[in-house]
C-alpha atoms as a PDB file:
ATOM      1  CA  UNK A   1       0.000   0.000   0.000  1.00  0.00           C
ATOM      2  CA  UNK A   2       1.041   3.637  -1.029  1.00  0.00           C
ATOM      3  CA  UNK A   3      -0.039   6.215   1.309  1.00  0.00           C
ATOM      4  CA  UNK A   4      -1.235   9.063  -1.229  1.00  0.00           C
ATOM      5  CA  UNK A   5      -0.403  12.825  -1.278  1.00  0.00           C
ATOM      6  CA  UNK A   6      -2.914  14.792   1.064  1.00  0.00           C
ATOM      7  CA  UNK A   7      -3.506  17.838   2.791  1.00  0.00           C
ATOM      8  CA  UNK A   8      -6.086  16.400   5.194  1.00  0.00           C
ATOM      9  CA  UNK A   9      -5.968  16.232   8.973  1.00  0.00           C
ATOM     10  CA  UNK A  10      -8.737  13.968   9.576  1.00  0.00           C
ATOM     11  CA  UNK A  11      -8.718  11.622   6.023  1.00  0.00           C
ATOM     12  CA  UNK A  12      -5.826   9.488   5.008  1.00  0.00           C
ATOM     13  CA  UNK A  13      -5.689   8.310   1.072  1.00  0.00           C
ATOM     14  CA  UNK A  14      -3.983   4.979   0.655  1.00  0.00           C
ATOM     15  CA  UNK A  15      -3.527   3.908  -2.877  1.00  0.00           C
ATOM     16  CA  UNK A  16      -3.752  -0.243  -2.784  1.00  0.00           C
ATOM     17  CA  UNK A  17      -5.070  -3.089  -4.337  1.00  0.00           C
ATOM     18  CA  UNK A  18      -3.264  -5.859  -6.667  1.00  0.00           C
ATOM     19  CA  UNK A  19      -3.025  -3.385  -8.966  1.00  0.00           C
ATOM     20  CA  UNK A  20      -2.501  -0.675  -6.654  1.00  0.00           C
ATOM     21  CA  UNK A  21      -5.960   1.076  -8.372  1.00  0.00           C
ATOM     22  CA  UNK A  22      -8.649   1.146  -4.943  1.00  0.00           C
ATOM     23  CA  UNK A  23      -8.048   4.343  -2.882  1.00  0.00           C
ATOM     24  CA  UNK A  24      -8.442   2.815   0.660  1.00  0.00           C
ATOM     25  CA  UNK A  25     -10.261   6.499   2.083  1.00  0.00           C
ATOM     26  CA  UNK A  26      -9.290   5.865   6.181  1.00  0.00           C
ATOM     27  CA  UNK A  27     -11.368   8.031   8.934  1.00  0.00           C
ATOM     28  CA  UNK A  28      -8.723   9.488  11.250  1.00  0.00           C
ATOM     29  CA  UNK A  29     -10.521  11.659  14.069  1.00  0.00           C
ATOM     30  CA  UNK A  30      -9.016   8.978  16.931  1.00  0.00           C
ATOM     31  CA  UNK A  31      -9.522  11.116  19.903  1.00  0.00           C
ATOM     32  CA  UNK A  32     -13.599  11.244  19.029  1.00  0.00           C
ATOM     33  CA  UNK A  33     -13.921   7.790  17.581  1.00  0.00           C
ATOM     34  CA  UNK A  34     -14.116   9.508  14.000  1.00  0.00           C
ATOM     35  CA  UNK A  35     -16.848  12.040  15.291  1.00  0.00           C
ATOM     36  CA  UNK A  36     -18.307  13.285  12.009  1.00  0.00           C
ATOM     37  CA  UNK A  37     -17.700  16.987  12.479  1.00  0.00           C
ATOM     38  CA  UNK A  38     -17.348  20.009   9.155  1.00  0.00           C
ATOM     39  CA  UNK A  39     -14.080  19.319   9.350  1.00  0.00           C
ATOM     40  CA  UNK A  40     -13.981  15.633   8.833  1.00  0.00           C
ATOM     41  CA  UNK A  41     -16.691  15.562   6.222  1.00  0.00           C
ATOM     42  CA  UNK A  42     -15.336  18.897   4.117  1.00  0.00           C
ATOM     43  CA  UNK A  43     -12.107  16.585   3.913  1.00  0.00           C
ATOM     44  CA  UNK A  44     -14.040  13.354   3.298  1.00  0.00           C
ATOM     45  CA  UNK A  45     -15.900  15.555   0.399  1.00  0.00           C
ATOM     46  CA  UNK A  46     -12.526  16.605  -1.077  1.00  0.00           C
ATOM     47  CA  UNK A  47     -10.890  13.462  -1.044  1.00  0.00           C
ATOM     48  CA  UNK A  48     -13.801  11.771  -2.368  1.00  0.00           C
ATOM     49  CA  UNK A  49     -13.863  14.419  -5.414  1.00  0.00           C
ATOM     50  CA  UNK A  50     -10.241  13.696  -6.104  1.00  0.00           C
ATOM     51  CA  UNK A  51     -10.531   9.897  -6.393  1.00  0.00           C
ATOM     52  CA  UNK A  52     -13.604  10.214  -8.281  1.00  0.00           C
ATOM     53  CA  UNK A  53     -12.079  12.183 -10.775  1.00  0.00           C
ATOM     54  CA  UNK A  54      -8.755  10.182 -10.980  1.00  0.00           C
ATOM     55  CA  UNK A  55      -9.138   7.327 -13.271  1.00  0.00           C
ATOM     56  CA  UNK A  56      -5.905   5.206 -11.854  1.00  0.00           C
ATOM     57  CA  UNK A  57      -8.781   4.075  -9.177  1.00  0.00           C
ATOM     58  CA  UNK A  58     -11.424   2.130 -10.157  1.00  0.00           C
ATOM     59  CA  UNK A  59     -12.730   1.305  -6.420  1.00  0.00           C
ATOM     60  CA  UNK A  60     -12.804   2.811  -3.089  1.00  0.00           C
ATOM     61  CA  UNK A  61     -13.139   1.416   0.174  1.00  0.00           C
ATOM     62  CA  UNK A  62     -14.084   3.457   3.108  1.00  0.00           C
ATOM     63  CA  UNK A  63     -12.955   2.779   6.554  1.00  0.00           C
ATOM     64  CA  UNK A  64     -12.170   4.470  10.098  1.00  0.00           C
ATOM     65  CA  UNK A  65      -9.805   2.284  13.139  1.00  0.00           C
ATOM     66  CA  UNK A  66     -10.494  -1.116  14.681  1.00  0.00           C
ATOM     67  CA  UNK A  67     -12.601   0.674  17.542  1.00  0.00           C
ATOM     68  CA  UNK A  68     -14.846   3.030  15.401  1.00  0.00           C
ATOM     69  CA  UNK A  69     -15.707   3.735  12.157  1.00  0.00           C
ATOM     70  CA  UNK A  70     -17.412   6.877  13.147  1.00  0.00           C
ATOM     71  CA  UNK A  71     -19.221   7.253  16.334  1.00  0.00           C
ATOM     72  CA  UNK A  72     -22.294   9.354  15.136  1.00  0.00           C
ATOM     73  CA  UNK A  73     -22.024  12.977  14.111  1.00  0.00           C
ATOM     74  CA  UNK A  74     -20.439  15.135  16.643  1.00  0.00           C
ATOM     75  CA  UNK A  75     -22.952  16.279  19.447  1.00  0.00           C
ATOM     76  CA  UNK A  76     -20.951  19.047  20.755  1.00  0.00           C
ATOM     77  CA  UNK A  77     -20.732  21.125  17.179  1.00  0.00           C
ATOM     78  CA  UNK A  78     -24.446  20.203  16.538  1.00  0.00           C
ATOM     79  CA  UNK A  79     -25.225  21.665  19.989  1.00  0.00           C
ATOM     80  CA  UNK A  80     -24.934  24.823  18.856  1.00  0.00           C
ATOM     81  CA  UNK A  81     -26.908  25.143  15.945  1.00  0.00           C
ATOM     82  CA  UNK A  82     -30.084  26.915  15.639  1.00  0.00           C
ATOM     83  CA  UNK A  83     -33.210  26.285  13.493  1.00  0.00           C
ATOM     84  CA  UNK A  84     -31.762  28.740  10.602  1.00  0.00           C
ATOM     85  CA  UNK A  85     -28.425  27.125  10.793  1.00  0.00           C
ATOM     86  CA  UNK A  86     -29.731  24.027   9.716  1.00  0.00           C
ATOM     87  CA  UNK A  87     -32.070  25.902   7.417  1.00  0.00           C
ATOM     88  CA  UNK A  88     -30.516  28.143   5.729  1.00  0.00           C
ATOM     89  CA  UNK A  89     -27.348  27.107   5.513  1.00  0.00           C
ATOM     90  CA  UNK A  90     -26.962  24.458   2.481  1.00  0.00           C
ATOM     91  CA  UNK A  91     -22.956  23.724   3.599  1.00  0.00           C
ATOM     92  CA  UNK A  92     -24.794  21.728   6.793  1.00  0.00           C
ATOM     93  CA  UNK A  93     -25.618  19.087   4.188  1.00  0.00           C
ATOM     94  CA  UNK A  94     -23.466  19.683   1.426  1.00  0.00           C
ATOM     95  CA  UNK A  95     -20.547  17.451   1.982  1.00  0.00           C
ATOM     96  CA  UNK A  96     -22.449  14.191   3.143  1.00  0.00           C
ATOM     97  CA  UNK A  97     -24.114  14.429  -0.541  1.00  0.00           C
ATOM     98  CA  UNK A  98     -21.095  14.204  -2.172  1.00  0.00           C
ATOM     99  CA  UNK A  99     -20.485   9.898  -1.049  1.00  0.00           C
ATOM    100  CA  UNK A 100     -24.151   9.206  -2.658  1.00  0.00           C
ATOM    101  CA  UNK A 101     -23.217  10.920  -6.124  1.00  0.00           C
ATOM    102  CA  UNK A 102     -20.050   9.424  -6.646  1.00  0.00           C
ATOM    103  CA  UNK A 103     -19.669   6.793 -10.084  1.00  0.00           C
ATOM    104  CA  UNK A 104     -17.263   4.535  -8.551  1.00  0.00           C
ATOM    105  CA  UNK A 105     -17.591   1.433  -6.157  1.00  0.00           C
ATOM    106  CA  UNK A 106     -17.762   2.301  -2.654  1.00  0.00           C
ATOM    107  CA  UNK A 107     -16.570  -0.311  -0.294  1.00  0.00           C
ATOM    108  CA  UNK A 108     -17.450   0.073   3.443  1.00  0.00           C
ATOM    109  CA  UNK A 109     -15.426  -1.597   6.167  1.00  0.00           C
ATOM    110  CA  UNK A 110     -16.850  -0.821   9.088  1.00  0.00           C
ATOM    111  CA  UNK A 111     -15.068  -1.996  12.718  1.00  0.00           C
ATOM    112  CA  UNK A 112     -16.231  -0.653  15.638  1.00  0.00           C
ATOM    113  CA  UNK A 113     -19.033   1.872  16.531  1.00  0.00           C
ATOM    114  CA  UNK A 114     -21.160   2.888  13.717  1.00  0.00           C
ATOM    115  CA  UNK A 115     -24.034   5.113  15.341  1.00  0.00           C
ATOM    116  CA  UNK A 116     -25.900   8.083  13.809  1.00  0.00           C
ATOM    117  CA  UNK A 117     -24.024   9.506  11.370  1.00  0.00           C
ATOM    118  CA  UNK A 118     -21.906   6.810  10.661  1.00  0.00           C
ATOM    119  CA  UNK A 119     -24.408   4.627  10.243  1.00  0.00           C
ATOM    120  CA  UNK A 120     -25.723   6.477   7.733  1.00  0.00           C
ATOM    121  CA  UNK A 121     -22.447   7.323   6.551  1.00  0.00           C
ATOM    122  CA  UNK A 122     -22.349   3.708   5.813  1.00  0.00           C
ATOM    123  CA  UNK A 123     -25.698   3.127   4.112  1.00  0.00           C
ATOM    124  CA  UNK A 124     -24.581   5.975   1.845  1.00  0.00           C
ATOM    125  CA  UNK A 125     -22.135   3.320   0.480  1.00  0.00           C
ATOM    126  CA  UNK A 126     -22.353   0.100  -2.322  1.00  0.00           C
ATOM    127  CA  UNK A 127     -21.408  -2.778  -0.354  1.00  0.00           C
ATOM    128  CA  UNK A 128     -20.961  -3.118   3.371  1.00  0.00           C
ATOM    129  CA  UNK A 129     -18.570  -5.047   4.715  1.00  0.00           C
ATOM    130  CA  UNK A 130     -18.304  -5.623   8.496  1.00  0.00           C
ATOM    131  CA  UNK A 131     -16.134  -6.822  11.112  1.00  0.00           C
ATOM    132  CA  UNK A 132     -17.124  -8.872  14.081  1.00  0.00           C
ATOM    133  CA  UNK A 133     -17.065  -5.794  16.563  1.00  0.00           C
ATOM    134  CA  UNK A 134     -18.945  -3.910  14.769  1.00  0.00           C
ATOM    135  CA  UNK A 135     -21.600  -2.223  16.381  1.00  0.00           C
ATOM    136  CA  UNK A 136     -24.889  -0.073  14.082  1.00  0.00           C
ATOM    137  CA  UNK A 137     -27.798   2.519  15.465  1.00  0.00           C
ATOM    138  CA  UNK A 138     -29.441   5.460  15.178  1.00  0.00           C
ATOM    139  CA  UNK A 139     -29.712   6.743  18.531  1.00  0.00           C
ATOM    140  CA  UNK A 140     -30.726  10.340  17.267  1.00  0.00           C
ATOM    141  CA  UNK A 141     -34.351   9.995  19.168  1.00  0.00           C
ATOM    142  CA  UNK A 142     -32.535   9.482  22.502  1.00  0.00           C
ATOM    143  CA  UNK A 143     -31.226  12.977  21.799  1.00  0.00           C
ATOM    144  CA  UNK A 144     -34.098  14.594  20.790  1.00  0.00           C
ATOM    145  CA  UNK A 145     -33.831  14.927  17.060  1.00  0.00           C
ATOM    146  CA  UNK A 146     -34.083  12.385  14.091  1.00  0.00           C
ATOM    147  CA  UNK A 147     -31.970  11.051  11.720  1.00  0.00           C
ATOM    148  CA  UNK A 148     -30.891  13.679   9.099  1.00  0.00           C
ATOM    149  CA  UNK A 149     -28.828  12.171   6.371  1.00  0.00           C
ATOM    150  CA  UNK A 150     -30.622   9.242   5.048  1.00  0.00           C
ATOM    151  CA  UNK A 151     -31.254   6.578   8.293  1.00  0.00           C
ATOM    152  CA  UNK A 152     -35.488   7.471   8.091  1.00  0.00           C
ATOM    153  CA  UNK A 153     -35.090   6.774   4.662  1.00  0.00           C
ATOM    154  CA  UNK A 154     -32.664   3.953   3.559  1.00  0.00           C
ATOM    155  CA  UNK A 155     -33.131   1.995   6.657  1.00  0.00           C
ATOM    156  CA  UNK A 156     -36.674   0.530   5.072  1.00  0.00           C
ATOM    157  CA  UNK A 157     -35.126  -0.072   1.980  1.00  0.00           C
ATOM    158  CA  UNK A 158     -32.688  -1.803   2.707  1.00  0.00           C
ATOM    159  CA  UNK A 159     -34.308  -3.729   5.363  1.00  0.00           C
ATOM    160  CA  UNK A 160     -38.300  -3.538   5.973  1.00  0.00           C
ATOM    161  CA  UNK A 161     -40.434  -1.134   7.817  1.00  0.00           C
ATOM    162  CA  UNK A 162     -40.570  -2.978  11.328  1.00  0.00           C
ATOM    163  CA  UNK A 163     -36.613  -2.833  11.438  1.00  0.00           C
ATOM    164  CA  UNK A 164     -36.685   0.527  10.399  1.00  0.00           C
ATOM    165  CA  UNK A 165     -39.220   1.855  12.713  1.00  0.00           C
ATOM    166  CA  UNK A 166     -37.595  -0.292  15.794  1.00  0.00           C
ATOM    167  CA  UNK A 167     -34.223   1.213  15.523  1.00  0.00           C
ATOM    168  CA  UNK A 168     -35.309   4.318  14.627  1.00  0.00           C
ATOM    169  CA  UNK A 169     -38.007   4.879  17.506  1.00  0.00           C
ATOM    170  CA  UNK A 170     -35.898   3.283  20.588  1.00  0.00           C
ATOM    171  CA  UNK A 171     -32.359   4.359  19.755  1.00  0.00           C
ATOM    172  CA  UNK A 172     -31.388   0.468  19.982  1.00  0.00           C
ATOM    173  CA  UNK A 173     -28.217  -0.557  18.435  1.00  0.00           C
ATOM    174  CA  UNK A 174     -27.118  -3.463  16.356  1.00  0.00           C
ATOM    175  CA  UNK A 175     -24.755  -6.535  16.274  1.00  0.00           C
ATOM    176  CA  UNK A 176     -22.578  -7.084  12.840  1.00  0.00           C
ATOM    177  CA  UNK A 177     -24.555 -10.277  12.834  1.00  0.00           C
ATOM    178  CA  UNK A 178     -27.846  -8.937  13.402  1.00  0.00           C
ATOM    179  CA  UNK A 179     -26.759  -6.259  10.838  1.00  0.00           C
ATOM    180  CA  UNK A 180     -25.971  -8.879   8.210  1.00  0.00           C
ATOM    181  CA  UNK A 181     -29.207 -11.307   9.129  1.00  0.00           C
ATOM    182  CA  UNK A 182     -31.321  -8.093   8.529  1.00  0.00           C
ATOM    183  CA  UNK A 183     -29.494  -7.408   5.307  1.00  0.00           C
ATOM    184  CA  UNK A 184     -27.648  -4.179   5.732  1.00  0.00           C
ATOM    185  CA  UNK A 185     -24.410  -6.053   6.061  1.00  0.00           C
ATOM    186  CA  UNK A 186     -22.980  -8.214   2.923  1.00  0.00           C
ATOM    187  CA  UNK A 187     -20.755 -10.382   4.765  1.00  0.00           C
ATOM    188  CA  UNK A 188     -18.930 -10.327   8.350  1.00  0.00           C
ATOM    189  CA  UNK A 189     -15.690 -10.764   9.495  1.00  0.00           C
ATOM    190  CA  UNK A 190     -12.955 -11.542  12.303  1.00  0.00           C
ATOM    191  CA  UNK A 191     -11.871  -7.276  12.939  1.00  0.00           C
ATOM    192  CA  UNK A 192      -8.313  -7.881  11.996  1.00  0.00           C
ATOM    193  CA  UNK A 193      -9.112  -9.455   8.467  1.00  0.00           C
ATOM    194  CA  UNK A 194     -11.765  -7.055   7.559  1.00  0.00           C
ATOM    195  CA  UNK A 195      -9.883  -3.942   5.565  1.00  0.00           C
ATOM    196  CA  UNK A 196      -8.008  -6.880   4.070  1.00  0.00           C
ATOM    197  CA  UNK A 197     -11.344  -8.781   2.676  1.00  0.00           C
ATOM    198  CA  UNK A 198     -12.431  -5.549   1.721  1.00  0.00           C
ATOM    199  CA  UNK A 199      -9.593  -4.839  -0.504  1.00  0.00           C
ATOM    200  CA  UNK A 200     -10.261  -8.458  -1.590  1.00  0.00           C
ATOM    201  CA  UNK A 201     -13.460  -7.707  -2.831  1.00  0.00           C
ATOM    202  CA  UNK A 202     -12.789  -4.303  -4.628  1.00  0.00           C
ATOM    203  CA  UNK A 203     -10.173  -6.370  -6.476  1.00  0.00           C
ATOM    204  CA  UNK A 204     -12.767  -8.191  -7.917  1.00  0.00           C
ATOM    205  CA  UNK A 205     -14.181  -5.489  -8.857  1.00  0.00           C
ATOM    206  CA  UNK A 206     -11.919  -3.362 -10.484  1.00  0.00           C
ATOM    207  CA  UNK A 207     -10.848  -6.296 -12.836  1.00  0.00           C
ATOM    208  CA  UNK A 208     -13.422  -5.571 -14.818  1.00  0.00           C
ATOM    209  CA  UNK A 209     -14.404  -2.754 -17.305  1.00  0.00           C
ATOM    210  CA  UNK A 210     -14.679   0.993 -15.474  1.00  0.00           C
ATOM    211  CA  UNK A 211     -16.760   2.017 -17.531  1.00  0.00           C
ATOM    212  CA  UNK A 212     -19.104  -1.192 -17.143  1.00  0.00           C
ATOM    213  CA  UNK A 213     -19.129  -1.286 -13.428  1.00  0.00           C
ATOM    214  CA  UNK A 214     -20.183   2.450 -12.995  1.00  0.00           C
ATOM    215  CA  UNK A 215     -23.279   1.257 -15.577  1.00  0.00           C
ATOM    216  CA  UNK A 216     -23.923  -1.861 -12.860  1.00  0.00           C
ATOM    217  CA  UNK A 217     -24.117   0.981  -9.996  1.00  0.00           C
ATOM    218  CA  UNK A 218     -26.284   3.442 -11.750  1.00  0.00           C
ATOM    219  CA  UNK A 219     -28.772   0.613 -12.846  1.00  0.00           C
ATOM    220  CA  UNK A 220     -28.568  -1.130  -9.286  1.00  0.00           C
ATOM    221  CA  UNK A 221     -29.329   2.244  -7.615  1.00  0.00           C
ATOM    222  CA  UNK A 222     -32.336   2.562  -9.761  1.00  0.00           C
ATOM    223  CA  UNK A 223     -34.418  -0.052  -7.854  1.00  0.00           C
ATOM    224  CA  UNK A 224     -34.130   1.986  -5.178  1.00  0.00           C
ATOM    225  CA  UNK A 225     -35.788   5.366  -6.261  1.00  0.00           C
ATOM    226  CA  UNK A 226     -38.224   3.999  -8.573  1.00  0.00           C
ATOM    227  CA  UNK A 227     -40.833   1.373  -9.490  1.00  0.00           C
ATOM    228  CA  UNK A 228     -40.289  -1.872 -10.491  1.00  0.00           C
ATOM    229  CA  UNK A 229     -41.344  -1.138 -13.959  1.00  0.00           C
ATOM    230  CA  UNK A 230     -39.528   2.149 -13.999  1.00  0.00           C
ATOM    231  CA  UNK A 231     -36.352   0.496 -13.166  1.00  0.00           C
ATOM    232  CA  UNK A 232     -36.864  -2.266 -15.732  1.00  0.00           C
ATOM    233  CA  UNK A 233     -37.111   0.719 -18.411  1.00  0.00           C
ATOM    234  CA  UNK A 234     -33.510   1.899 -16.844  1.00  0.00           C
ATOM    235  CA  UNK A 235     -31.692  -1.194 -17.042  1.00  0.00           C
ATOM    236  CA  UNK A 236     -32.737  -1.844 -20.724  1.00  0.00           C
ATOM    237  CA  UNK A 237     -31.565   1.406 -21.667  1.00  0.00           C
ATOM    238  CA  UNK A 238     -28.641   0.893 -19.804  1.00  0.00           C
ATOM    239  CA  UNK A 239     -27.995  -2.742 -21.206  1.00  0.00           C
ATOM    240  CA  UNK A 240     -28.832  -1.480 -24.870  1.00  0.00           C
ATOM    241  CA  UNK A 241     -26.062   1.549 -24.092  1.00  0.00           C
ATOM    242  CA  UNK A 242     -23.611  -0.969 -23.405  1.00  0.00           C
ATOM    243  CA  UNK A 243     -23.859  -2.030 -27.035  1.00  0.00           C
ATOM    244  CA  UNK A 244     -22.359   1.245 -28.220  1.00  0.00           C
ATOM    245  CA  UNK A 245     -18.960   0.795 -25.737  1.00  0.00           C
ATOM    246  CA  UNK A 246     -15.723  -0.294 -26.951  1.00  0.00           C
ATOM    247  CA  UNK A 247     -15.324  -2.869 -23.525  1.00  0.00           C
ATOM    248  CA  UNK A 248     -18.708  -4.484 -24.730  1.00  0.00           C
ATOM    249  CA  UNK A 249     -17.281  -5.889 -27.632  1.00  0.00           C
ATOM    250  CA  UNK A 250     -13.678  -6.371 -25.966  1.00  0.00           C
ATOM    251  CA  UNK A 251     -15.142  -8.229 -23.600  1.00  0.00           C
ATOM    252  CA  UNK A 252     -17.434 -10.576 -25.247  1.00  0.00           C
ATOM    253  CA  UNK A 253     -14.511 -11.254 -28.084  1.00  0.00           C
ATOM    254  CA  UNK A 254     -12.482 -12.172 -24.789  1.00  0.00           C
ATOM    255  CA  UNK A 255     -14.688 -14.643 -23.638  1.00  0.00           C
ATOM    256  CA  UNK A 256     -15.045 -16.169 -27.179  1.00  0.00           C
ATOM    257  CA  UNK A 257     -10.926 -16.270 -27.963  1.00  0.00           C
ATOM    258  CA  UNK A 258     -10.903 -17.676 -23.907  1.00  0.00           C
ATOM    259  CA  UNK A 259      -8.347 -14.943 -22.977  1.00  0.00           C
ATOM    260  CA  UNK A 260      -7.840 -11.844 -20.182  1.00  0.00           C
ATOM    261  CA  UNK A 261     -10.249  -8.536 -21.447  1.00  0.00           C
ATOM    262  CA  UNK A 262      -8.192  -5.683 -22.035  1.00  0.00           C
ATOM    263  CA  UNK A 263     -10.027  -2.803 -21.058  1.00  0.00           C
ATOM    264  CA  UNK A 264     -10.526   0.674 -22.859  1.00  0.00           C
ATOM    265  CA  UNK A 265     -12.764   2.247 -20.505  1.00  0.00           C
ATOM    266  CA  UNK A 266     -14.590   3.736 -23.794  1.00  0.00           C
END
């Protein structure tokens, strides 16, 4: 691994991988468990940006220490907001849209706490991987607000109502196993191995055709902010679309001549 050039205090940019193309995106607030304060997510936005416009990555995996991947957003800089602040002020949200508009694979590995914010931080992500201390919630009701950044919302869809409406309404928090037999965890591992199994996977991933995989994400994403029949009007107009690409026919004259793909990315 290749610890890439940054100016950020609280992100660190790790170029890794076989072929050293997944930026491994690391958390580092250790002295409040990766509290998600402006500071932390204006970097996190930035360093996001960058990889998403560098094509030598093709994946990202996101990731805080073995003890928390981010402990909620942090309490003490939210304490002071008024009503208007939240309002008015469109920078309050800003940088936690940027993770749900980028093109590219996003991997989480989540050890540790995950609560409020980084909960959500999490659902914001592709795949999420977990290690066997890893701990979910959104305990936002216990504090007298809601969740603000997408837990309300992507809870239900990613597991039903009755989990949605139990975590959200007591504040209870969640086992990686209970996270993974309710389906907002992929796959679980021992804490040590999971960054590792993570990498793993976005290997897997970036073998294939750029180009290709961001068409998988956008089409995938569709079943979640649309019908069923709406969504099976994207995906044949994204399947038709890959007709016109250069790795379409690269790859299926790969498979026929039984040989490695060489991809364009065009």
């Amino acid at each position: 691994m290749v610890e890439a050039s940054s100016s950020s205090e609280m992100i660190t940019l790790t170029r890794t991988g076989a072929a050293e193309n997944v930026a491994l995106i690391t958390l580092n607030r250790p002295t409040a468990l990766n509290a998600l304060c402006r500071q932390l997510m204006q970097e996190l936005s930035e360093t996001l940006l960058k990889v998403e416009h560098d094509s030598t990555y093709n994946v990202i995996v996101l990731t805080g220490s073995e003890k928390a991947f981010a402990a909620g957003a942090d309490i003490k800089e939210m304490a002071k907001l008024e009503f208007a602040d939240v309002f008015q002020k469109d920078d309050f949200f800003a940088n936690w849209d940027t993770l749900s508009h980028i093109t590219k694979p996003v991997i989480a590995a989540v050890n540790g706490f995950a609560l409020g914010g980084g909960t959500e931080l999490a659902l914001m992500c592709d795949i999420v991987y977990a290690g066997e201390n890893a701990v979910f919630g959104q305990p936002e009701v216990s504090i007298g607000t809601i969740p603000g950044l997408g837990g309300t919302q992507r809870w239900p869809r990613f597991t039903n109502k009755s989990i949605a409406m139990e975590i959200c309404l007591t504040g209870d928090r969640l086992s990686a196993q209970d996270a993974k037999e309710v389906g907002l965890v992929s796959k679980v591992f021992p804490t040590q191995q999971l960054i590792a199994e993570a990498v793993i996977l976005a290997d897997r991933i970036a073998k294939n055709s750029p180009l290709i995989v961001k068409t998988v994400k956008k089409s995938v994403n569709s079943a979640y902010e649309t019908s069923l029949n709406q969504g099976l009007e994207v995906e044949k107009h994204l399947f038709q679309s890959t007709f016109a690409t250069n790795d379409r026919r690269e790859g299926m004259a790969a498979f026929s001549e039984k040989r490695a793909a060489k991809w364009s990315g065009n």
